[in-house]
Protein backbone atom coordinates (compact mmCIF):
# COMPACT_ATOMS: atom_id res chain seq x y z
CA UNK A 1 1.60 0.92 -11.46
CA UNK A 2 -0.53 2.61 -14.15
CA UNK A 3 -2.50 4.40 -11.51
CA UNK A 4 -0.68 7.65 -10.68
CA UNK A 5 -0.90 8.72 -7.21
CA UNK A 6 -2.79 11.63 -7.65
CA UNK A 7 -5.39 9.22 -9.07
CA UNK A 8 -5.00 6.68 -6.36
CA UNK A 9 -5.26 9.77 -3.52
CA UNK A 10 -8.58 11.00 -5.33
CA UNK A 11 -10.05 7.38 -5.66
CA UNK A 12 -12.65 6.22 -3.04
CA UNK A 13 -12.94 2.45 -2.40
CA UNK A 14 -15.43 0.19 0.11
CA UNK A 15 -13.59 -2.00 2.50
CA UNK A 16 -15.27 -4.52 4.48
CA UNK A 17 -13.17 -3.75 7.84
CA UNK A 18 -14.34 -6.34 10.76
CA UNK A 19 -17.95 -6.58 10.08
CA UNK A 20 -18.72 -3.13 8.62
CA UNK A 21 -17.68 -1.44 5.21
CA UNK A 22 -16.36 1.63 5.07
CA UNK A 23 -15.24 4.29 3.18
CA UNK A 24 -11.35 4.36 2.50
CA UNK A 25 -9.59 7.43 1.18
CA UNK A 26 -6.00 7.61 0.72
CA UNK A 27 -4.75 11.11 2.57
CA UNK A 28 -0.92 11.18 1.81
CA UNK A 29 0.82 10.76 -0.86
CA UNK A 30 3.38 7.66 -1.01
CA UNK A 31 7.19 8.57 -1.34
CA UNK A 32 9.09 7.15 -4.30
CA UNK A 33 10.41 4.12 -1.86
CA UNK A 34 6.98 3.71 -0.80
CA UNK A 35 5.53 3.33 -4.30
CA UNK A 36 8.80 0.99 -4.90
CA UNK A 37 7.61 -1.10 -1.20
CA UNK A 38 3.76 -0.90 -2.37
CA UNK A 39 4.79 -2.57 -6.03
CA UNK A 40 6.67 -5.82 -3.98
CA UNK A 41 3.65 -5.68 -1.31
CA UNK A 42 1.05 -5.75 -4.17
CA UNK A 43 2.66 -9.10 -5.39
CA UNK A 44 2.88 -10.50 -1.88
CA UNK A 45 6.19 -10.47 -1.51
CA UNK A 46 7.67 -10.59 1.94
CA UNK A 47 8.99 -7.79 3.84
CA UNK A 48 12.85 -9.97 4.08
CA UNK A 49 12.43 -10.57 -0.01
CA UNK A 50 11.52 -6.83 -0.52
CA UNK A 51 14.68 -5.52 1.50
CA UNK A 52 16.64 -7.94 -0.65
CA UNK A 53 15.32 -6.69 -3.53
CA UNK A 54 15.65 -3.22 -3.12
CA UNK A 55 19.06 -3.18 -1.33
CA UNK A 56 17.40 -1.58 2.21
CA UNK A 57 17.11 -3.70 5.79
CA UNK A 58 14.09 -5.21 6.29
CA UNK A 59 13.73 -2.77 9.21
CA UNK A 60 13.69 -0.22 6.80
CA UNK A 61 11.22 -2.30 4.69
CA UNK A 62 8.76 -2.44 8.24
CA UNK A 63 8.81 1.47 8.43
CA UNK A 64 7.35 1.65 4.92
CA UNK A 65 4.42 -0.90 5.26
CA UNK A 66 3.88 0.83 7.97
CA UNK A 67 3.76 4.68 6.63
CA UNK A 68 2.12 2.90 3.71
CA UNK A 69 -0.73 1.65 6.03
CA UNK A 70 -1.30 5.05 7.68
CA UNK A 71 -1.62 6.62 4.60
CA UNK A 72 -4.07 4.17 3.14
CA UNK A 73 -5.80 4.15 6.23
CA UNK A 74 -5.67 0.40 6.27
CA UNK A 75 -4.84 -2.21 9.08
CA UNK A 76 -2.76 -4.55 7.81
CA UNK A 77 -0.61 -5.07 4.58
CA UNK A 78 -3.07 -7.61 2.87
CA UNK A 79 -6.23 -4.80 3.15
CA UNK A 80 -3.25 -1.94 1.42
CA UNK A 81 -2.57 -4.99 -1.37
CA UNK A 82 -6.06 -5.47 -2.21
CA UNK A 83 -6.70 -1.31 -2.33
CA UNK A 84 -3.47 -1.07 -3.86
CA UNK A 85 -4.36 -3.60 -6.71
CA UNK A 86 -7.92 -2.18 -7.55
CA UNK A 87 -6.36 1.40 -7.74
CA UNK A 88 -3.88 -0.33 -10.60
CA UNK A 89 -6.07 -1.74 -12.17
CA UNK A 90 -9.24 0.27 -12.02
């Protein structure tokens, strides 16, 4: 990611959530195996291929997405990809 997190914390975005848009601001910071989960989950990899890849269960892998999700203050892992991805490359 080129974005640090710092930047990606600070950033604002507008996110069409059901039939309103909102503003989105990122309130925690990710861990290190969060950023790692949030690289995979940018890509679209699945949660079974990003436990394989990084040598953790895929349980493991669930508990990320979902700290990941809080923290974005999204509701599901496709809205945190698409945030996730304009923070990278914004």
């Amino acid at each position: 990611m080129s974005a640090t997190v710092g930047q990606l914390r600070e950033a604002r975005w507008r996110v069409k959530v059901g039939r309103k848009t909102t503003d989105v601001e990122m309130r925690g910071e990710l861990s290190a195996r969060e950023r790692d989960v949030a690289r995979l989950l940018v890509r679209g990899v699945s949660n079974k291929e990003i436990a394989r890849a990084l040598g953790i269960e895929v349980v493991t892998v669930k508990k990320h997405v979902g700290n990941i999700l809080r923290k974005l203050e999204v509701r599901n892992r496709t809205q945190a990809a698409v945030l996730l991805a304009v923070g990278v490359h914004s």
